[in-house]
PDB file of N, CA and C in Angstrom:
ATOM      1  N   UNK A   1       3.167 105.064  95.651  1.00  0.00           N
ATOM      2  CA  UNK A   1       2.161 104.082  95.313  1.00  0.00           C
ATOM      3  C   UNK A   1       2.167 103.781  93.815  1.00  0.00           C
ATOM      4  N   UNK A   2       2.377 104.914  93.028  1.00  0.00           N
ATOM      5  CA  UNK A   2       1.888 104.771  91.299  1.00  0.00           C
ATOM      6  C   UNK A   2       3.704 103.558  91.057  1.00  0.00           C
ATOM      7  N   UNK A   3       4.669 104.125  91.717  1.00  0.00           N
ATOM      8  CA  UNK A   3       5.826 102.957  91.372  1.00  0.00           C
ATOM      9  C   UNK A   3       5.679 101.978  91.619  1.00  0.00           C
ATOM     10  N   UNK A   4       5.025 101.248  92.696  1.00  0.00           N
ATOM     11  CA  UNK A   4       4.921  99.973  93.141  1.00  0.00           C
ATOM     12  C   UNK A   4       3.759  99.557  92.573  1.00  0.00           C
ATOM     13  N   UNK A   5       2.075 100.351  92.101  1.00  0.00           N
ATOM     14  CA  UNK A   5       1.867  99.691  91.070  1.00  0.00           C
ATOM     15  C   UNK A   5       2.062  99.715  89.671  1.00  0.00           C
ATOM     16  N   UNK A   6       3.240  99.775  89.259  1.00  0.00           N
ATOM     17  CA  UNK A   6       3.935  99.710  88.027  1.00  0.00           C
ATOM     18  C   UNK A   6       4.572  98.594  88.355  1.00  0.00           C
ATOM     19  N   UNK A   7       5.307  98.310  88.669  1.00  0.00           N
ATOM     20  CA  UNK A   7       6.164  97.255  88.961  1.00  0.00           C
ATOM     21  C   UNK A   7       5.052  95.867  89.264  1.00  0.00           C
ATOM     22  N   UNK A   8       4.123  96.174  90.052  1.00  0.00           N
ATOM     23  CA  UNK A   8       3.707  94.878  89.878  1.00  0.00           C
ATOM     24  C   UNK A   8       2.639  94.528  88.870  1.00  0.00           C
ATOM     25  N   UNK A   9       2.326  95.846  88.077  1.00  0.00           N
ATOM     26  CA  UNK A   9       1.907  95.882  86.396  1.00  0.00           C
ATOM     27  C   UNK A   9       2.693  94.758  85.852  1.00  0.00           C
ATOM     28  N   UNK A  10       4.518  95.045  85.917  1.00  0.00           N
ATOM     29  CA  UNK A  10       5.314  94.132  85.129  1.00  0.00           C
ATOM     30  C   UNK A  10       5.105  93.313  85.125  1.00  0.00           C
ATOM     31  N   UNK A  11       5.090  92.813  86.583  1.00  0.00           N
ATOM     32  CA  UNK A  11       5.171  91.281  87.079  1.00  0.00           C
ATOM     33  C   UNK A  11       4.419  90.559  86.768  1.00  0.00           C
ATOM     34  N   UNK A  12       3.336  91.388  86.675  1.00  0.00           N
ATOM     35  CA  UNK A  12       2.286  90.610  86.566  1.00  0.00           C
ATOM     36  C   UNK A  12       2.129  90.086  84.780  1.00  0.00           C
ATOM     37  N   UNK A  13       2.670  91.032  84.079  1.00  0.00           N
ATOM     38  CA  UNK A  13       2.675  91.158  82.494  1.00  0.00           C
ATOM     39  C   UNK A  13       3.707  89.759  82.473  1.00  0.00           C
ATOM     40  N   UNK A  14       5.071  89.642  82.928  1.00  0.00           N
ATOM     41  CA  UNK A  14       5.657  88.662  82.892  1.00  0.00           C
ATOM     42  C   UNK A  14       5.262  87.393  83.111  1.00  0.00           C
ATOM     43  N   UNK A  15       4.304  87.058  83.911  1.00  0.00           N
ATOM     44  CA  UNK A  15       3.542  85.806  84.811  1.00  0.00           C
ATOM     45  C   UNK A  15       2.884  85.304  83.577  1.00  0.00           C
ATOM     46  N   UNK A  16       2.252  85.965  82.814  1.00  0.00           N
ATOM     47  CA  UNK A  16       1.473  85.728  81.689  1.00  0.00           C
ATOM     48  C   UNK A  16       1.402  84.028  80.985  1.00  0.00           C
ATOM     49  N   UNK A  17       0.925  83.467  80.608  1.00  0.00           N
ATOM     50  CA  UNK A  17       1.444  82.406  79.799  1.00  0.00           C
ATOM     51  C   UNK A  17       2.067  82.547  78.116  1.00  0.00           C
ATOM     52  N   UNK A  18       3.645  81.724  77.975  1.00  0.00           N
ATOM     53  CA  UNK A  18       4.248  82.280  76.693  1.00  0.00           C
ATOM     54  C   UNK A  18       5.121  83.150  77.073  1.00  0.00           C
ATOM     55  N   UNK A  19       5.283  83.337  78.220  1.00  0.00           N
ATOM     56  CA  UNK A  19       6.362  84.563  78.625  1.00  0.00           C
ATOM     57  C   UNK A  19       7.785  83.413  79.138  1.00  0.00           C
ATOM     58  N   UNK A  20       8.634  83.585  78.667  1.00  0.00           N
ATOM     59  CA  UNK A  20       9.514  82.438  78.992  1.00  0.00           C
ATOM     60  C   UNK A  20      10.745  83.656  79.618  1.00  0.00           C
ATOM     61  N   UNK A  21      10.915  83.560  81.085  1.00  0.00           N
ATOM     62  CA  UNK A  21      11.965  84.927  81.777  1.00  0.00           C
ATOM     63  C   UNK A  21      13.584  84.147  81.103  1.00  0.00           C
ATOM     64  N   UNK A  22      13.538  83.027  80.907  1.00  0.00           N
ATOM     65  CA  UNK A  22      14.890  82.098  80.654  1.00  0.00           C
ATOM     66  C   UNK A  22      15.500  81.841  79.454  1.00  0.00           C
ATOM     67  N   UNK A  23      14.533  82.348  78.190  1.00  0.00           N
ATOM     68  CA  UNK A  23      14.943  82.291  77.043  1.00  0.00           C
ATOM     69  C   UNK A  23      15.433  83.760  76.395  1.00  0.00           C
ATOM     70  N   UNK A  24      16.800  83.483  75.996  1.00  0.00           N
ATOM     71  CA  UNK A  24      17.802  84.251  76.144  1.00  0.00           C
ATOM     72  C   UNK A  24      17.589  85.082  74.086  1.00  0.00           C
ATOM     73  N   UNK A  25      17.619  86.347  74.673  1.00  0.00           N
ATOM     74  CA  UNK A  25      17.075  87.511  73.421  1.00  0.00           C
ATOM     75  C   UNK A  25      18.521  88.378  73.208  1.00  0.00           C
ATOM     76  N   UNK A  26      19.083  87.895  71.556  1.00  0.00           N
ATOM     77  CA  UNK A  26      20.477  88.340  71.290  1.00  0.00           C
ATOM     78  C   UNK A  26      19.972  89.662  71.557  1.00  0.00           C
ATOM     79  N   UNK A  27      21.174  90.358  70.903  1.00  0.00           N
ATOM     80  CA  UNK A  27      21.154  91.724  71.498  1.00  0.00           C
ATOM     81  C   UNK A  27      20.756  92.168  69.484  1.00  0.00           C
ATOM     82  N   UNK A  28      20.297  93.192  69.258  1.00  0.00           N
ATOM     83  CA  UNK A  28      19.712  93.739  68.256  1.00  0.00           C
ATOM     84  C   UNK A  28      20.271  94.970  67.684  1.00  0.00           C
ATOM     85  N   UNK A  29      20.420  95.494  66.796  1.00  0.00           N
ATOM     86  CA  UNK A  29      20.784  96.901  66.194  1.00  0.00           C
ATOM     87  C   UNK A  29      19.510  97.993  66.303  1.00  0.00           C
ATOM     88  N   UNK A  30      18.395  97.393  66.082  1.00  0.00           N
ATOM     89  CA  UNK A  30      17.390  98.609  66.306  1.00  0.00           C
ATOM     90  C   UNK A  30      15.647  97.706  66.726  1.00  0.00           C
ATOM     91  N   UNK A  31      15.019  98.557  67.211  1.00  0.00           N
ATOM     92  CA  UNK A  31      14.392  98.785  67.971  1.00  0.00           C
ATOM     93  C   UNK A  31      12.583  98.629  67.332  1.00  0.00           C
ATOM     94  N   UNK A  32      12.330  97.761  68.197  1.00  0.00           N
ATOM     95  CA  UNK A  32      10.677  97.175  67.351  1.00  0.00           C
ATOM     96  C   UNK A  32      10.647  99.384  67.188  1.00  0.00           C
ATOM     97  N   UNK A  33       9.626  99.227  66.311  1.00  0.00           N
ATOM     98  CA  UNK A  33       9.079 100.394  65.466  1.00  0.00           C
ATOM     99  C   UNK A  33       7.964 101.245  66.866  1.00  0.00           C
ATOM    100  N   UNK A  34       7.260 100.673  67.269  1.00  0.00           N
ATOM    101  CA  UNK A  34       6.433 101.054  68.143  1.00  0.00           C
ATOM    102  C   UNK A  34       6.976 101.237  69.628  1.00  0.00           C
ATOM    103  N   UNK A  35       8.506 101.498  70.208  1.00  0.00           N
ATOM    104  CA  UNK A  35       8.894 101.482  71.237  1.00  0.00           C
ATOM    105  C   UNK A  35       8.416 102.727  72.407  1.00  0.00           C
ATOM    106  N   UNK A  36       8.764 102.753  73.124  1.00  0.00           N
ATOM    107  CA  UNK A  36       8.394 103.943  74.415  1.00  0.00           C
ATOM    108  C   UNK A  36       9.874 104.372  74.424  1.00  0.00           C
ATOM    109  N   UNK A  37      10.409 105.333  74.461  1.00  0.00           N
ATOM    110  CA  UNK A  37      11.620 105.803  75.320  1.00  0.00           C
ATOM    111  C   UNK A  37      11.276 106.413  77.105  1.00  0.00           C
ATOM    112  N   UNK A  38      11.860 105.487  77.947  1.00  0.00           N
ATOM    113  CA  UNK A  38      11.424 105.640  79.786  1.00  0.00           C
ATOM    114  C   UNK A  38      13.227 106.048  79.739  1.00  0.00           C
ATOM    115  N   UNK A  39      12.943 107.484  80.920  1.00  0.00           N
ATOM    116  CA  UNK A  39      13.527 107.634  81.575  1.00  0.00           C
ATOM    117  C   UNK A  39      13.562 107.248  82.680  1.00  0.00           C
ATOM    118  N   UNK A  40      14.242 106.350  83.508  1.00  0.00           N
ATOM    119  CA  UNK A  40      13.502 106.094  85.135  1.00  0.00           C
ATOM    120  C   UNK A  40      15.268 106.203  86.002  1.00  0.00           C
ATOM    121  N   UNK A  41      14.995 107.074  87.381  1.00  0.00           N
ATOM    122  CA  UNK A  41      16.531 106.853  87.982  1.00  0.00           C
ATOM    123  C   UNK A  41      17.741 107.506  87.395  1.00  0.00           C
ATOM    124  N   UNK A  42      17.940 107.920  86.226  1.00  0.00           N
ATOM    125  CA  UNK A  42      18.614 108.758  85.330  1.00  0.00           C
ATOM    126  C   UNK A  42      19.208 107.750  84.253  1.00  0.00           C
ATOM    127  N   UNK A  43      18.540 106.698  83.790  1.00  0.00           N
ATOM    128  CA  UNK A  43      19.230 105.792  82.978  1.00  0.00           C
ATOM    129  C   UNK A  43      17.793 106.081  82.077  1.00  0.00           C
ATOM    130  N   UNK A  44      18.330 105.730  80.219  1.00  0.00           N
ATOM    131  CA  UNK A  44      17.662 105.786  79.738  1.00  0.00           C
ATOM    132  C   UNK A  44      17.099 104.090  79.157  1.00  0.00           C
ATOM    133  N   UNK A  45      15.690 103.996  79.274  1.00  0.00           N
ATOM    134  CA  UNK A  45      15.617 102.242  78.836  1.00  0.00           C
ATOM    135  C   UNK A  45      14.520 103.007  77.801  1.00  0.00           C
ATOM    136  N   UNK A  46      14.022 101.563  76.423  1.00  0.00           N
ATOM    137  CA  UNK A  46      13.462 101.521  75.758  1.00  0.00           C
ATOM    138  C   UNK A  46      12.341 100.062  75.889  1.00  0.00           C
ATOM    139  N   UNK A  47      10.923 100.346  75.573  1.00  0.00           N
ATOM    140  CA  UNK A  47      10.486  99.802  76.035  1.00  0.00           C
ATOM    141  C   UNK A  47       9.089  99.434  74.993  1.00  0.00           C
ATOM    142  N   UNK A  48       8.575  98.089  74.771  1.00  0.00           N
ATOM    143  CA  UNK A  48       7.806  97.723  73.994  1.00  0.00           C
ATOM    144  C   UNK A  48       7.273  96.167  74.142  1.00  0.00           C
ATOM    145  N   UNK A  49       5.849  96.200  74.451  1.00  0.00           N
ATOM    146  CA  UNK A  49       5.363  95.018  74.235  1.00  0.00           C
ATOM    147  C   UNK A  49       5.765  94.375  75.748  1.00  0.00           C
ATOM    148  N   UNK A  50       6.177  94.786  77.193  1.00  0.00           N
ATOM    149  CA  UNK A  50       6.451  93.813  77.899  1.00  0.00           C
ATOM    150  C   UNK A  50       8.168  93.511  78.124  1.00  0.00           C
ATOM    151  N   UNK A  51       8.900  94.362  76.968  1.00  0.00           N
ATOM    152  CA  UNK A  51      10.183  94.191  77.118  1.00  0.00           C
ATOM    153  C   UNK A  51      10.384  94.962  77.249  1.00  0.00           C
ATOM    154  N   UNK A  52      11.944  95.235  77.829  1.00  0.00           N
ATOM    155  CA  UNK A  52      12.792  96.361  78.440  1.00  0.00           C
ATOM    156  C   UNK A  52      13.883  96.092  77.857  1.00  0.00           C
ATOM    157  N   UNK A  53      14.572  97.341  76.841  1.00  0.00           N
ATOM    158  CA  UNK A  53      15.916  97.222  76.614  1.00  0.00           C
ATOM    159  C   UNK A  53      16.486  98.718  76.591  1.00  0.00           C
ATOM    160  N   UNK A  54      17.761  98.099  76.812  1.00  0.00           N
ATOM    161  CA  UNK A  54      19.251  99.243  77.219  1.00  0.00           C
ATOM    162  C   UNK A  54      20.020  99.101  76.078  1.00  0.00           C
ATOM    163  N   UNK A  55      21.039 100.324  75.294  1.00  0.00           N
ATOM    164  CA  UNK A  55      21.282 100.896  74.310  1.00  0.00           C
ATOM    165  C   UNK A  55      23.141 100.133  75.136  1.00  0.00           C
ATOM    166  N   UNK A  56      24.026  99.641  74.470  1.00  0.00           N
ATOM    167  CA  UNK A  56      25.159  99.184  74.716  1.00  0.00           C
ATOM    168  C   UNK A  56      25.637  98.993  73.593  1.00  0.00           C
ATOM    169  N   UNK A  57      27.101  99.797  73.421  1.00  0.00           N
ATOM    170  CA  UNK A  57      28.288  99.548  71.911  1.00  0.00           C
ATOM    171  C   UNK A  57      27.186  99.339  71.068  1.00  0.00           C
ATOM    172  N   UNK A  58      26.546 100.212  70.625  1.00  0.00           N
ATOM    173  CA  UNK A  58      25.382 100.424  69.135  1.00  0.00           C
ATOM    174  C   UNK A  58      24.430  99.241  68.986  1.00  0.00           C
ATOM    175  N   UNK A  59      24.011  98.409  69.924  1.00  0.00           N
ATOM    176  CA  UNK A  59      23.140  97.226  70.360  1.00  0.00           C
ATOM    177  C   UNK A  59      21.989  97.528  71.587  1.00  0.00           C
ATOM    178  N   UNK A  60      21.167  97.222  70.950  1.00  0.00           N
ATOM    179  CA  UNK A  60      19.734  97.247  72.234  1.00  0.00           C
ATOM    180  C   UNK A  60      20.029  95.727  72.929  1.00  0.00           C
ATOM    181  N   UNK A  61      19.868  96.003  74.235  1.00  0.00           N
ATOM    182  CA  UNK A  61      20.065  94.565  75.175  1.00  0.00           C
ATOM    183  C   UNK A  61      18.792  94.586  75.890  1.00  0.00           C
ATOM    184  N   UNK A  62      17.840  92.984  75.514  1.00  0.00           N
ATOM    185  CA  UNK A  62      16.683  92.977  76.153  1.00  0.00           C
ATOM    186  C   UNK A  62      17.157  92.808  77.839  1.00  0.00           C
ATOM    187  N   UNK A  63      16.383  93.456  78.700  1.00  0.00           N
ATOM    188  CA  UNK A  63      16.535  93.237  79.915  1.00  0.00           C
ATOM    189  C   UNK A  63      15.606  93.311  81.220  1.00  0.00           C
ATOM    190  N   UNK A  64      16.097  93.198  82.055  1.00  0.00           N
ATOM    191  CA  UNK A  64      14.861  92.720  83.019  1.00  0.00           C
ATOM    192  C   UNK A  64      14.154  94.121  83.262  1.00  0.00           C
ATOM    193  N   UNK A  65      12.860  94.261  83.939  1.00  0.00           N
ATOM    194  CA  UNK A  65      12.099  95.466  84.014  1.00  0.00           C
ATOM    195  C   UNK A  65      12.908  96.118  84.884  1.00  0.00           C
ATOM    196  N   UNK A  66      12.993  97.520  85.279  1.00  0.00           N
ATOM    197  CA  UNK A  66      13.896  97.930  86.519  1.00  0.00           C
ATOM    198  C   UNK A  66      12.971  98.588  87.095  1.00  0.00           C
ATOM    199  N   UNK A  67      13.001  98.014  88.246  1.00  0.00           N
ATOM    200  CA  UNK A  67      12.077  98.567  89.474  1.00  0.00           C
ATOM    201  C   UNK A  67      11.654  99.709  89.920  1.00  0.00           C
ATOM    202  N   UNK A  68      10.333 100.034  89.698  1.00  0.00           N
ATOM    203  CA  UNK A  68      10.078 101.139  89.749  1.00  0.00           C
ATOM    204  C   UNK A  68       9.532 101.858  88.439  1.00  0.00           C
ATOM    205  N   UNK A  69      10.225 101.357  87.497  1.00  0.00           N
ATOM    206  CA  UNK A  69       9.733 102.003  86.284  1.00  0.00           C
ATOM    207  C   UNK A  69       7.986 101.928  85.738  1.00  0.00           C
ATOM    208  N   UNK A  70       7.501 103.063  85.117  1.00  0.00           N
ATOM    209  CA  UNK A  70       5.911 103.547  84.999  1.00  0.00           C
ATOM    210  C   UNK A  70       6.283 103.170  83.293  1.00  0.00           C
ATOM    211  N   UNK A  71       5.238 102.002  82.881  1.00  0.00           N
ATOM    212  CA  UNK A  71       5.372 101.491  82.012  1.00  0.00           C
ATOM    213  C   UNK A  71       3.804 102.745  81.085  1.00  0.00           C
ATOM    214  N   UNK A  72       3.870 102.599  79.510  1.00  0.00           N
ATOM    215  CA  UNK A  72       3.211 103.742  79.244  1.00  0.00           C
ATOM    216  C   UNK A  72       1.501 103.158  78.722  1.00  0.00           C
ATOM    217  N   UNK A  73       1.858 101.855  78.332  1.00  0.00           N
ATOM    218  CA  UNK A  73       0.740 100.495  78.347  1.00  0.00           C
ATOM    219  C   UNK A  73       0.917  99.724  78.321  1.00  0.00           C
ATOM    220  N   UNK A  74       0.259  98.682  79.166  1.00  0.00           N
ATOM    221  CA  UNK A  74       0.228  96.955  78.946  1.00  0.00           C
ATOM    222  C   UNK A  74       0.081  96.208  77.764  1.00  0.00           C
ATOM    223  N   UNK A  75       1.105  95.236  77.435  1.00  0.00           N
ATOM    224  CA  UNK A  75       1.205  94.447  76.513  1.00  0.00           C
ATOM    225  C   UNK A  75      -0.114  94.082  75.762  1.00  0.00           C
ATOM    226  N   UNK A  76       0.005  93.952  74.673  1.00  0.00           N
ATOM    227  CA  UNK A  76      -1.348  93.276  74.170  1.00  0.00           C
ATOM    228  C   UNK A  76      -1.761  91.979  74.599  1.00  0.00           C
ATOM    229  N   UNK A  77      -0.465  91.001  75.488  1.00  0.00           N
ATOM    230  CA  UNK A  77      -1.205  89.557  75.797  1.00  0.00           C
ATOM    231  C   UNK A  77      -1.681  89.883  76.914  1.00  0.00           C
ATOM    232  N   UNK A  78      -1.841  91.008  77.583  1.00  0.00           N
ATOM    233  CA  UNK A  78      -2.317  90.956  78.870  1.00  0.00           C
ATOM    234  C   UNK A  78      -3.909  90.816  78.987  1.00  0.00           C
ATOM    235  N   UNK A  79      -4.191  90.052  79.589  1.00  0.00           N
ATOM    236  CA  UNK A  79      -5.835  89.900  79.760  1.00  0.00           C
ATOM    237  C   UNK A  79      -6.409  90.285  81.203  1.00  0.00           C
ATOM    238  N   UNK A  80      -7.410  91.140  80.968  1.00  0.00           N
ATOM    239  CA  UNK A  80      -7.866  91.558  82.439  1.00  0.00           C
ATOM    240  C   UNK A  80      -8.437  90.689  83.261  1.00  0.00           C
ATOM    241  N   UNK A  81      -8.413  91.027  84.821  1.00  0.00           N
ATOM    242  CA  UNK A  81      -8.969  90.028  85.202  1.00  0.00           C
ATOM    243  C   UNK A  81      -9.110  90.645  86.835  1.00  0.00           C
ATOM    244  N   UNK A  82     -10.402  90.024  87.455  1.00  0.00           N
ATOM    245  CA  UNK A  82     -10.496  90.260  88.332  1.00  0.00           C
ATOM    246  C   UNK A  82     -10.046  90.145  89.657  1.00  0.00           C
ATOM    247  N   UNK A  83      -9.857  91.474  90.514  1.00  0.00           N
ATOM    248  CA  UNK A  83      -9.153  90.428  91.872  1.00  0.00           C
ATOM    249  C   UNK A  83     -10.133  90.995  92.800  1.00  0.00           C
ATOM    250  N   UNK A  84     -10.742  89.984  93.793  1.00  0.00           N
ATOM    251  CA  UNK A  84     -11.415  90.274  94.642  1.00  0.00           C
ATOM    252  C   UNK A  84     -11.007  90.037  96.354  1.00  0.00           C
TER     253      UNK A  84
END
């Protein structure tokens, strides 16, 4: 249960307005300052603000959330809201 609501934590973080899934994020040498290091599945991802990135030839690659993963807090654009 706690994986599936993580995952649709993401989704839901992604849905957001200003979240553009199509606009394409070079790959980087290092890593916003405030990141999470997630282990999830035996791969290691890094994680901050709503993004997900993977460590490749000395470059962080932003990438899609991977399923399943227990994010450690919600983005700051996230706004609460009720579901009834």
């Amino acid at each position: 249960m706690a994986a599936l609501l993580s995952f649709s934590v993401v989704t839901f973080a992604e849905a957001q307005p200003g979240y553009d899934r199509s606009r394409a994020h070079a790959p980087t040498r290092s890593l916003p300052r405030a990141h999470s290091r997630i282990v999830h599945n035996g791969h290691t991802y890094f994680y901050n603000e709503g993004r997900f990135y993977r460590q490749s030839s000395g470059l962080y690659m932003s990438i899609t959330a991977p399923l399943g993963a227990i994010i450690p807090s919600l983005p700051i654009t996230v706004k609460p809201r009720q579901v009834t």
